[in-house]
C-alpha atoms as a PDB file:
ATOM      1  CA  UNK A   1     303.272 -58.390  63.861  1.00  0.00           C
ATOM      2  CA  UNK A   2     302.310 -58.028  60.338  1.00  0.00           C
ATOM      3  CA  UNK A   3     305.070 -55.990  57.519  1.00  0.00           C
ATOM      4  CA  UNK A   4     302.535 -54.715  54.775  1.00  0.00           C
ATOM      5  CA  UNK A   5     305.585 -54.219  51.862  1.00  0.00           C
ATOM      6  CA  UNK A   6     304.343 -53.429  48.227  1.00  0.00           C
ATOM      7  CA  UNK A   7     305.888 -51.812  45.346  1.00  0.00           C
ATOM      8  CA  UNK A   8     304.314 -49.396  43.139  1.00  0.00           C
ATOM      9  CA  UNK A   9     304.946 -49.402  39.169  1.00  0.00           C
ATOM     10  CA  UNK A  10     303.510 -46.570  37.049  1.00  0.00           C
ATOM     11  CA  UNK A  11     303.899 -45.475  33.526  1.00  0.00           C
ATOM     12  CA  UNK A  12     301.540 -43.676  31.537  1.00  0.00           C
ATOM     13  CA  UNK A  13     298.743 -46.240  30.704  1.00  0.00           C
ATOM     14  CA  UNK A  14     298.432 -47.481  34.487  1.00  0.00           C
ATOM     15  CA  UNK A  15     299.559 -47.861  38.241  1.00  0.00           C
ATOM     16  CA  UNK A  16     300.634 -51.183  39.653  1.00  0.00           C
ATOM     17  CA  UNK A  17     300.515 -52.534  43.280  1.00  0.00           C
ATOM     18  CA  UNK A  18     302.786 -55.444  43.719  1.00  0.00           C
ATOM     19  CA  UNK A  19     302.497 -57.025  47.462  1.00  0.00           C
ATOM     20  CA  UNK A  20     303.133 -60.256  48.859  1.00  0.00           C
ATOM     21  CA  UNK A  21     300.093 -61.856  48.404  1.00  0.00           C
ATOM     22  CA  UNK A  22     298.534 -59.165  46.202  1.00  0.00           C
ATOM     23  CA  UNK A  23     298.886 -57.304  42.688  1.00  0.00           C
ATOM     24  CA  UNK A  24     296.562 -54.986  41.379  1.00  0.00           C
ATOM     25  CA  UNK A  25     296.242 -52.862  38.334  1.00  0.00           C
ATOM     26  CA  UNK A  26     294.690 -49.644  37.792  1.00  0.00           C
ATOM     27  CA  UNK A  27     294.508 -47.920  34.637  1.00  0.00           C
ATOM     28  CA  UNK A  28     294.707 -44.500  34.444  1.00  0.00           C
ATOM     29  CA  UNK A  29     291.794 -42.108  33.251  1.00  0.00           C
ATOM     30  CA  UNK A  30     291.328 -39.264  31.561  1.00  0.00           C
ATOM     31  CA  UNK A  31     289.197 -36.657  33.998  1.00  0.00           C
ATOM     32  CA  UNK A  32     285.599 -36.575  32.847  1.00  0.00           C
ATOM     33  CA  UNK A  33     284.864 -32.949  31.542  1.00  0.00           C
ATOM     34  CA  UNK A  34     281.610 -32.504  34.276  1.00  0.00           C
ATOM     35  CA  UNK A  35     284.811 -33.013  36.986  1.00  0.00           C
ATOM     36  CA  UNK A  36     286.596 -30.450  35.303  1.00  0.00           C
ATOM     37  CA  UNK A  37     283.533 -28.241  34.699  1.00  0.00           C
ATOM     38  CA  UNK A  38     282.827 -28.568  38.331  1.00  0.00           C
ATOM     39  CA  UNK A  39     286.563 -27.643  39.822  1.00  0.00           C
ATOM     40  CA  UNK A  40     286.309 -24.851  37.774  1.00  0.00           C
ATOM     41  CA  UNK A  41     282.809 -23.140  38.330  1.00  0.00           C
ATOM     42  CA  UNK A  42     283.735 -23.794  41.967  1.00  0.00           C
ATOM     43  CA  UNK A  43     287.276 -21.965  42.081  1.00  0.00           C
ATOM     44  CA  UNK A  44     285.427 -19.258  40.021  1.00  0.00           C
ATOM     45  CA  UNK A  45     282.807 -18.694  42.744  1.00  0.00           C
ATOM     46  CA  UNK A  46     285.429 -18.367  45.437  1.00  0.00           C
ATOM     47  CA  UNK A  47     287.296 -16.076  43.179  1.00  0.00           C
ATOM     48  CA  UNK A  48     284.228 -13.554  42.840  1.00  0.00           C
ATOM     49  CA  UNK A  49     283.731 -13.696  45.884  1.00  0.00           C
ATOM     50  CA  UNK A  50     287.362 -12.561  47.054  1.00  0.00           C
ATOM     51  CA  UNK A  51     286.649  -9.894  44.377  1.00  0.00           C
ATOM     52  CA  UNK A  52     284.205  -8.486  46.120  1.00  0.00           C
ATOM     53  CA  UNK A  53     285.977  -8.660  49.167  1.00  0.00           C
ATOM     54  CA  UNK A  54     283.590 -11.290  50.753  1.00  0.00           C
ATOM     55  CA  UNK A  55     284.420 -14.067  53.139  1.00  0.00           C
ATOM     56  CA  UNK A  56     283.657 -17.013  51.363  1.00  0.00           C
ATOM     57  CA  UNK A  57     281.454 -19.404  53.335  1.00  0.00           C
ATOM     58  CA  UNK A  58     282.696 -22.356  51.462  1.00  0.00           C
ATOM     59  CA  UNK A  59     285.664 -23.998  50.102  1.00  0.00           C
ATOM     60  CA  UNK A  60     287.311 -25.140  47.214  1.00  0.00           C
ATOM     61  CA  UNK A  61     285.860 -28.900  46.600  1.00  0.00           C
ATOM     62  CA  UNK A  62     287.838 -31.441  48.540  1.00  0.00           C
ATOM     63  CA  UNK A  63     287.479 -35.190  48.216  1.00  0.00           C
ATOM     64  CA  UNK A  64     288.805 -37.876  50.289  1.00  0.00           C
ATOM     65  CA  UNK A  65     291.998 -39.517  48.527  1.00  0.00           C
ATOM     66  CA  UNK A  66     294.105 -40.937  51.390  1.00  0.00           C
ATOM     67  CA  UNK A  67     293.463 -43.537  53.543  1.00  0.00           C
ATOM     68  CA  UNK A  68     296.098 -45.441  55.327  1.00  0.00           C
ATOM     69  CA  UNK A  69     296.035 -48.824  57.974  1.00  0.00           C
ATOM     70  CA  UNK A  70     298.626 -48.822  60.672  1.00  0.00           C
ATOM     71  CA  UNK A  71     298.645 -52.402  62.809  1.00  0.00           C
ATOM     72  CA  UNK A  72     300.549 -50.829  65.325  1.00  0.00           C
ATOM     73  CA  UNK A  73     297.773 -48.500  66.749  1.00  0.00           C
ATOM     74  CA  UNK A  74     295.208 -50.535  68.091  1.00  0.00           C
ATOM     75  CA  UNK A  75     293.347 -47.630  69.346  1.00  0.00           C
ATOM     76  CA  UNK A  76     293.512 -45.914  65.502  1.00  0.00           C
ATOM     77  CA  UNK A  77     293.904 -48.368  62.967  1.00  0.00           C
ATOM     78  CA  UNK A  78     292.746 -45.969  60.657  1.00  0.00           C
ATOM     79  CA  UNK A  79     293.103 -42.646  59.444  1.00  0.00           C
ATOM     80  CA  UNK A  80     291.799 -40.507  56.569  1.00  0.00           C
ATOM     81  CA  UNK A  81     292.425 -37.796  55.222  1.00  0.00           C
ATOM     82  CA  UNK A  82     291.022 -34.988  52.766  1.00  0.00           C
ATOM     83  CA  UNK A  83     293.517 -33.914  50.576  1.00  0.00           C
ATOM     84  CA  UNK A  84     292.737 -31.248  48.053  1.00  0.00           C
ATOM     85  CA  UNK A  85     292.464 -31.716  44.266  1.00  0.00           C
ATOM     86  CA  UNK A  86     293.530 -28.845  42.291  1.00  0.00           C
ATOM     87  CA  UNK A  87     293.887 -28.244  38.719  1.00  0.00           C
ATOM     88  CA  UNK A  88     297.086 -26.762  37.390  1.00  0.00           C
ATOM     89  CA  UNK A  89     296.751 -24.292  34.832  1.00  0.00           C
ATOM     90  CA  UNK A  90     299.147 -24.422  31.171  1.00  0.00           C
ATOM     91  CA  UNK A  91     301.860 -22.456  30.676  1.00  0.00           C
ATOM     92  CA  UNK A  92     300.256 -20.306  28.180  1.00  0.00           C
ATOM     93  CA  UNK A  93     297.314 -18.956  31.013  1.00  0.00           C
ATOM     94  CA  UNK A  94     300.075 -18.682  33.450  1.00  0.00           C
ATOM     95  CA  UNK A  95     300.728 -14.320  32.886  1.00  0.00           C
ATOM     96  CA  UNK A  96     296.616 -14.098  32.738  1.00  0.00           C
ATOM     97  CA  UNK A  97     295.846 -15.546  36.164  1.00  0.00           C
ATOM     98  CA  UNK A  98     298.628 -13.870  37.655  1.00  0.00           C
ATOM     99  CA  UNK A  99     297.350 -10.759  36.857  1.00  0.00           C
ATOM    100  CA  UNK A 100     294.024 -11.409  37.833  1.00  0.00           C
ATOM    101  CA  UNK A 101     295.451 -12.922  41.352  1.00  0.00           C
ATOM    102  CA  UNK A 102     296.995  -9.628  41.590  1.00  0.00           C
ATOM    103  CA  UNK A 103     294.006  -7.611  41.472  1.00  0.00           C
ATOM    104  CA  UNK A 104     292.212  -9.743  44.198  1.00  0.00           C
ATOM    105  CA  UNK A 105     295.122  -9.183  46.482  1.00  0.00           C
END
């Protein structure tokens, strides 16, 4: 049977993976603005939407960000998974989309 063992070392220029045989380095990135336009005209559309008190027929953008290997399940060695990438809003804008939450619900 095969132990994968790594350790993970992050500060706030880059991420690294230390393994056994491996190490790799990935250096963090500031979001391009057409990612954050994107996120945001989406979220607006569902908000609008809920405004009006319409289903949506759509969701949030999700990508794929997870995928892990497990050696022990021959019949699933793999599994994915969407996870859902948010933006969190400042402190100051906080108050603002509260209220605005509010009104939807």
């Amino acid at each position: 049977m095969i132990k994968l063992a790594y350790k993970i070392e992050k500060n706030q220029y880059s991420i690294k993976i230390i393994g056994e045989k491996t190490h790799k380095k990935y250096s963090l990135q500031k979001l391009d603005n057409n990612f954050i336009d994107w996120q945001r005209g989406e979220r607006q559309q569902l908000m609008e939407l809920l405004k009006k008190d319409k289903n949506p027929v759509f969701l949030s953008p999700h990508l794929p960000t997870l995928i892990t290997y497990d050696l022990n399940n021959p019949d699933f060695p793999v599994n994915t998974v969407c996870k859902g990438v948010g933006l969190v809003p400042i402190e100051e804008k906080l108050s603002e989309i509260n209220q605005e939450m509010s009104q939807i619900v």
